[in-house]
N, C-alpha and C. Protein backbone atom coordinates (compact mmCIF):
# COMPACT_ATOMS: atom_id res chain seq x y z
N UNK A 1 -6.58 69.82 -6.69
CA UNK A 1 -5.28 69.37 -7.16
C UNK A 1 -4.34 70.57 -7.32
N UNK A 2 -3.08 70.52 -6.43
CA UNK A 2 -2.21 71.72 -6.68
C UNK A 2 -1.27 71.52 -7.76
N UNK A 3 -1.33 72.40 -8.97
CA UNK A 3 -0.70 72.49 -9.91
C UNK A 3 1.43 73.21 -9.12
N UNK A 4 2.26 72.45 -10.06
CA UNK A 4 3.19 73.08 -9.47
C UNK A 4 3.79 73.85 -10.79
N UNK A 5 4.80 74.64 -10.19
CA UNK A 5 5.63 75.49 -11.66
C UNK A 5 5.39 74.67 -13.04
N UNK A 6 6.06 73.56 -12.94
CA UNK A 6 6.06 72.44 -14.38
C UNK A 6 4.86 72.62 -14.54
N UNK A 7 4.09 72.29 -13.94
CA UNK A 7 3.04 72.20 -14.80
C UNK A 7 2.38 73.08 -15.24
N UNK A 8 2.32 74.28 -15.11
CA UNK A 8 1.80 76.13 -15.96
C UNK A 8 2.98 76.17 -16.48
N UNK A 9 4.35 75.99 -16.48
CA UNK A 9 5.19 76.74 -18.13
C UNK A 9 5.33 75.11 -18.52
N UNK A 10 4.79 75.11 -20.00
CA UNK A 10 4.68 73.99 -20.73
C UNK A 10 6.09 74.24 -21.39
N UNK A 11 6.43 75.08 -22.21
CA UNK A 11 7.81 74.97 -23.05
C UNK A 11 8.34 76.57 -23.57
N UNK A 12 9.08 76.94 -23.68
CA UNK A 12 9.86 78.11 -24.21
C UNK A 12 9.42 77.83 -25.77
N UNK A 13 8.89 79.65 -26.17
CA UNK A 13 8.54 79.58 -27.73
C UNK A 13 9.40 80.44 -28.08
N UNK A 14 10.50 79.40 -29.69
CA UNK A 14 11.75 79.95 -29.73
C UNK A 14 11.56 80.09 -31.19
N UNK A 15 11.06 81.62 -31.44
CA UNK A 15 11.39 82.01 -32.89
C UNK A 15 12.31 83.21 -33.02
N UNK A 16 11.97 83.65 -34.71
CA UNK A 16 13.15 84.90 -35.14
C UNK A 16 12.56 86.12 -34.34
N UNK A 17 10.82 86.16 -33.72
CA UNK A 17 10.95 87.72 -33.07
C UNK A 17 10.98 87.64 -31.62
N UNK A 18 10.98 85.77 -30.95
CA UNK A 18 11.22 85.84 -29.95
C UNK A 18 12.19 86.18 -29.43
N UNK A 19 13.65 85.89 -30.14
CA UNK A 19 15.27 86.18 -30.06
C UNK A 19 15.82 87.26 -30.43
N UNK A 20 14.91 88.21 -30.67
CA UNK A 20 14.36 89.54 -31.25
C UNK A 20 14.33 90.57 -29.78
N UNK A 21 13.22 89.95 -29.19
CA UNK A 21 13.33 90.39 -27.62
C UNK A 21 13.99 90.24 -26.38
N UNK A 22 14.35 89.08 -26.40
CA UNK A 22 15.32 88.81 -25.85
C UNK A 22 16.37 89.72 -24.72
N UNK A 23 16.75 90.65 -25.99
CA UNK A 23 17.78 91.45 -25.33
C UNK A 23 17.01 92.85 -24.78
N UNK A 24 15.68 92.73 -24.59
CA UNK A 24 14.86 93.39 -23.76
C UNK A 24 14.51 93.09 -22.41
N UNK A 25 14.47 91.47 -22.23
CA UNK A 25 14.50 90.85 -21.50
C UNK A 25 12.95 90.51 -21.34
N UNK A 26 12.62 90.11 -22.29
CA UNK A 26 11.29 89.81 -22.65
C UNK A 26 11.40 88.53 -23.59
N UNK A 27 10.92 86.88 -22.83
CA UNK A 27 10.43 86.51 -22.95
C UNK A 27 9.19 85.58 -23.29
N UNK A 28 9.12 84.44 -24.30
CA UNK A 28 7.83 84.24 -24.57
C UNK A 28 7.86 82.72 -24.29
N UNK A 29 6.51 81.98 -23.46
CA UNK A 29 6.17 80.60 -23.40
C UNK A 29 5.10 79.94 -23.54
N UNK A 30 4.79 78.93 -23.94
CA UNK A 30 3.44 78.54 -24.12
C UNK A 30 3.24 77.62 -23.10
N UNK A 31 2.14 78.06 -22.01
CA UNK A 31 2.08 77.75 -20.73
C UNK A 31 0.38 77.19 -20.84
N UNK A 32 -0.13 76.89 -19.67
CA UNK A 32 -1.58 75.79 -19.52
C UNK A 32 -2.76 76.84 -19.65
N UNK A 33 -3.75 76.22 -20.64
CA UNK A 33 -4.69 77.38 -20.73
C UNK A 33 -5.78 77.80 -19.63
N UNK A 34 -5.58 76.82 -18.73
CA UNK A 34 -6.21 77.45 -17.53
C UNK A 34 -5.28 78.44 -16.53
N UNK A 35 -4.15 78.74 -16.58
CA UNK A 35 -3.31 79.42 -16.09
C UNK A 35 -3.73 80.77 -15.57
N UNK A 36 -3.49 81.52 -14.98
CA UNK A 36 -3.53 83.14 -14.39
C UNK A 36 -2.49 83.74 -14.54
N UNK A 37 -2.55 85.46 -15.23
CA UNK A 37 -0.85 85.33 -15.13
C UNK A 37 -0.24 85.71 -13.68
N UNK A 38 -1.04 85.85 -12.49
CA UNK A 38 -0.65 86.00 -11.34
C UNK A 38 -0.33 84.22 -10.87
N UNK A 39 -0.54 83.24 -11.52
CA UNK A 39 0.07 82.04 -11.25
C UNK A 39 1.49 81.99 -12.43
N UNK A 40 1.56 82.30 -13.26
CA UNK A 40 2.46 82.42 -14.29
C UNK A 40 3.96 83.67 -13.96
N UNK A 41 3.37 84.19 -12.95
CA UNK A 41 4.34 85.00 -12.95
C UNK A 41 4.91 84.53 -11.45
N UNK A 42 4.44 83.79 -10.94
CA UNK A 42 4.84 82.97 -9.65
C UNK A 42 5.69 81.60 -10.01
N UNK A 43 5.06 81.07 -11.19
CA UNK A 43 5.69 79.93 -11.58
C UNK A 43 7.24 80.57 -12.68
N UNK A 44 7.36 81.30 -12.87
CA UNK A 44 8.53 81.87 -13.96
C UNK A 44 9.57 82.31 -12.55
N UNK A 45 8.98 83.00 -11.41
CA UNK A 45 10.53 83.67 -10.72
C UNK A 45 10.88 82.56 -10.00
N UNK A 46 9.82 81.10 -9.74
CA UNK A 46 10.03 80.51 -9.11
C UNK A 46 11.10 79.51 -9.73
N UNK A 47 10.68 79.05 -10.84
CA UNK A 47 11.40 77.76 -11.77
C UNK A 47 13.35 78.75 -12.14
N UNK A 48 12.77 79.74 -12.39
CA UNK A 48 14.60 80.98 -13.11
C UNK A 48 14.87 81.53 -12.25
N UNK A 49 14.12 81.60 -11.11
CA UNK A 49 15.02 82.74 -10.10
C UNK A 49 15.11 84.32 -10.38
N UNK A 50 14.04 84.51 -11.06
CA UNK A 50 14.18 86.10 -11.73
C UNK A 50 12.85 87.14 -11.14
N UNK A 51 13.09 88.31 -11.46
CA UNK A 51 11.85 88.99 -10.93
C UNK A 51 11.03 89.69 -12.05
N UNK A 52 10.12 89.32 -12.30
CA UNK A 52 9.03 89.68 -13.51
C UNK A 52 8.39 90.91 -13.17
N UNK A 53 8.60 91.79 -14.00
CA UNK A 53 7.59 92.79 -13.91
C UNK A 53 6.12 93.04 -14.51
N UNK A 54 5.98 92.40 -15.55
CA UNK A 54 4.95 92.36 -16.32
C UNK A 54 4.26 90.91 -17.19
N UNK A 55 3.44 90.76 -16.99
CA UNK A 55 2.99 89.33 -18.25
C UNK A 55 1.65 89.54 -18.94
N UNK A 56 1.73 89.04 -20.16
CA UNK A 56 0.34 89.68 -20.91
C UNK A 56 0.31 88.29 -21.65
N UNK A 57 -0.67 87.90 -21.80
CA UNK A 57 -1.12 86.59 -22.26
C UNK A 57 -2.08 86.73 -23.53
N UNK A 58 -1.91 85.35 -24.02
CA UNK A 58 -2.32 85.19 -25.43
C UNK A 58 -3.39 84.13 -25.59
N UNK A 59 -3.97 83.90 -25.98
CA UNK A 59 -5.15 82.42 -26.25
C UNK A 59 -5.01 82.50 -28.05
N UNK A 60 -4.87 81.13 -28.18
CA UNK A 60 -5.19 81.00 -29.44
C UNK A 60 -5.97 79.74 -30.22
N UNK A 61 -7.03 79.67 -30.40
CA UNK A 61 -7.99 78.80 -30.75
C UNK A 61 -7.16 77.93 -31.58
N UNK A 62 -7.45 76.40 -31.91
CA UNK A 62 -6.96 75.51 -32.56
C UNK A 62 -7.17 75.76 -33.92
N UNK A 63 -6.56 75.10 -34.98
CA UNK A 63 -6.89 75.61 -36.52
C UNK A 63 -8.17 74.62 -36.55
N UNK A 64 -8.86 74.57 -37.86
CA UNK A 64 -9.60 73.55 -38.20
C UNK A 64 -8.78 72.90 -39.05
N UNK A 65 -8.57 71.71 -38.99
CA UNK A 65 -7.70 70.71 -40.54
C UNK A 65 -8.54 69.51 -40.86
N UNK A 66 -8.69 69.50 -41.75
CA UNK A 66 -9.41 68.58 -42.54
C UNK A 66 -8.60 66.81 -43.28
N UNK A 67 -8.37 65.67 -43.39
CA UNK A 67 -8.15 65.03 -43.50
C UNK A 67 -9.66 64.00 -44.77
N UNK A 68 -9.56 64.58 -45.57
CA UNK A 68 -10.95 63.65 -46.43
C UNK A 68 -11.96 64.69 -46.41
N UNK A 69 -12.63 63.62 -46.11
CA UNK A 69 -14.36 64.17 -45.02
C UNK A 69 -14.00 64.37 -43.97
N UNK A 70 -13.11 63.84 -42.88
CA UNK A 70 -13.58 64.01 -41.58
C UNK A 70 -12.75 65.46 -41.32
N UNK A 71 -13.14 65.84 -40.08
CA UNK A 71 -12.53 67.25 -40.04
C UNK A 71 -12.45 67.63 -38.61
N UNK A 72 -11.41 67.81 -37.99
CA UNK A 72 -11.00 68.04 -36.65
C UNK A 72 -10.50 69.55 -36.37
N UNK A 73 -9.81 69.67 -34.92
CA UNK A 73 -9.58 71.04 -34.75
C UNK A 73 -7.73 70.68 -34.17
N UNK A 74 -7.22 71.63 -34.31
CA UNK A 74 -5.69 71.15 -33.20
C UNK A 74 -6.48 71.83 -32.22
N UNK A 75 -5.14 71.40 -31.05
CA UNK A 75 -5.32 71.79 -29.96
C UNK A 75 -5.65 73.19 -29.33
N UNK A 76 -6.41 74.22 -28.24
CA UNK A 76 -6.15 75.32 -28.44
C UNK A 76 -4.63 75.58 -27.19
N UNK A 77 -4.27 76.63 -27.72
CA UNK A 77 -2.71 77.08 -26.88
C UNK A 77 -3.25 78.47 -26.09
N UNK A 78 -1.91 78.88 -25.37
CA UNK A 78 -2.17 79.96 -24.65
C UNK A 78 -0.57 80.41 -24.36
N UNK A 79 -0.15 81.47 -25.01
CA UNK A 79 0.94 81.70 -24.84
C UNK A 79 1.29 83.00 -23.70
N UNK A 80 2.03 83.47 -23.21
CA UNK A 80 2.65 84.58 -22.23
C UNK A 80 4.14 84.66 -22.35
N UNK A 81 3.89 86.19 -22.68
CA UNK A 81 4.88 87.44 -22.98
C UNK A 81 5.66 87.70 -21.26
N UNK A 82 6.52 87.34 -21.06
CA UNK A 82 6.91 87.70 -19.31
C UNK A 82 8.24 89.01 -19.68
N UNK A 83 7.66 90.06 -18.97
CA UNK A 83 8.99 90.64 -19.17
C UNK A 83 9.77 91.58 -18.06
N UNK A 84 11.06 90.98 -18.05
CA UNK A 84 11.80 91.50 -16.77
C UNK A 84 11.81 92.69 -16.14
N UNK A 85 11.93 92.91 -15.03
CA UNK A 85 12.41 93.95 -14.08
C UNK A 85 13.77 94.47 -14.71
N UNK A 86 14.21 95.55 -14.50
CA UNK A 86 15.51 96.07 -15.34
C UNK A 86 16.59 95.75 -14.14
N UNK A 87 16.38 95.38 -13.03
CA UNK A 87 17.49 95.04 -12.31
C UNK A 87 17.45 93.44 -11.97
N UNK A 88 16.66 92.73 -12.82
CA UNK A 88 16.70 91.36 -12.43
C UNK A 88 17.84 90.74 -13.53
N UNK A 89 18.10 89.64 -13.22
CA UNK A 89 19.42 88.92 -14.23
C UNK A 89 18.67 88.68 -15.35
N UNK A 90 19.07 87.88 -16.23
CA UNK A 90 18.88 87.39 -17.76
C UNK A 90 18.22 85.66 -17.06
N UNK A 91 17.13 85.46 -18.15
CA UNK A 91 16.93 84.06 -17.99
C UNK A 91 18.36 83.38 -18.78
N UNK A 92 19.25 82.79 -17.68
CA UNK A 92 20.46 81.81 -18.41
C UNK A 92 19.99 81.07 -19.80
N UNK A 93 18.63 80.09 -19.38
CA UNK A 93 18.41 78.96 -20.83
C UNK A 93 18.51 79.71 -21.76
N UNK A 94 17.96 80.55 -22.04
CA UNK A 94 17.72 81.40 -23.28
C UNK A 94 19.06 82.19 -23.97
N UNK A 95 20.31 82.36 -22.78
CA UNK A 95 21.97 83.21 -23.19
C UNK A 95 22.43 82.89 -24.07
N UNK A 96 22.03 81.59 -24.27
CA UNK A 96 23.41 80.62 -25.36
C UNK A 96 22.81 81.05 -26.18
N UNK A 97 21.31 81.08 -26.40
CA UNK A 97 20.14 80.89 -28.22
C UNK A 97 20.87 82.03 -28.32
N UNK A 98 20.82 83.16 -27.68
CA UNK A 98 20.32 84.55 -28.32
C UNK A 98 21.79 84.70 -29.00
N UNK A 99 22.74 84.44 -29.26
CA UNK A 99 23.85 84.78 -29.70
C UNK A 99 24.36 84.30 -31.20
């Protein structure tokens, strides 16, 4: 089954140290945990049109949460740091937040 762009970048992760970097041109998304970042960095210039120089990835195990007795896990995530080439443009989605 060929996975396409959509489906390895799941969503843009938009906090105070992501908008932090920003004006580095760095990047952060929480993308599919089977992912590569040599597929991740194919799926990012492909979906923005930009040229990535670097990506370093994250895994992060689900919490445990408890409800009573019974006791489950969340989901686990996998996030990636993408960060630009110094002569590539700005990801646009992200222009408006950072301001």
């Amino acid at each position: 089954m060929n996975k396409t762009a959509y489906d390895i970048i799941l969503r843009p992760v938009l906090s105070e140290k992501t908008y932090d970097s920003i004006a580095d041109k760095k990047y952060t998304f929480e993308v599919d945990v089977r992912a590569g970042k040599t597929e991740i960095k194919a799926a990012i210039e492909e979906i923005f049109g930009v040229k990535v120089a670097t990506v370093n990835t994250l895994r992060q195990e689900g919490k445990i949460k408890r409800q009573g007795r019974t006791q489950g896990r969340r989901p686990e995530r996998k996030k990636a740091y993408v960060t630009l080439t110094k002569d590539s443009k700005a990801i646009e989605f992200f222009e408006g937040m950072a301001q």
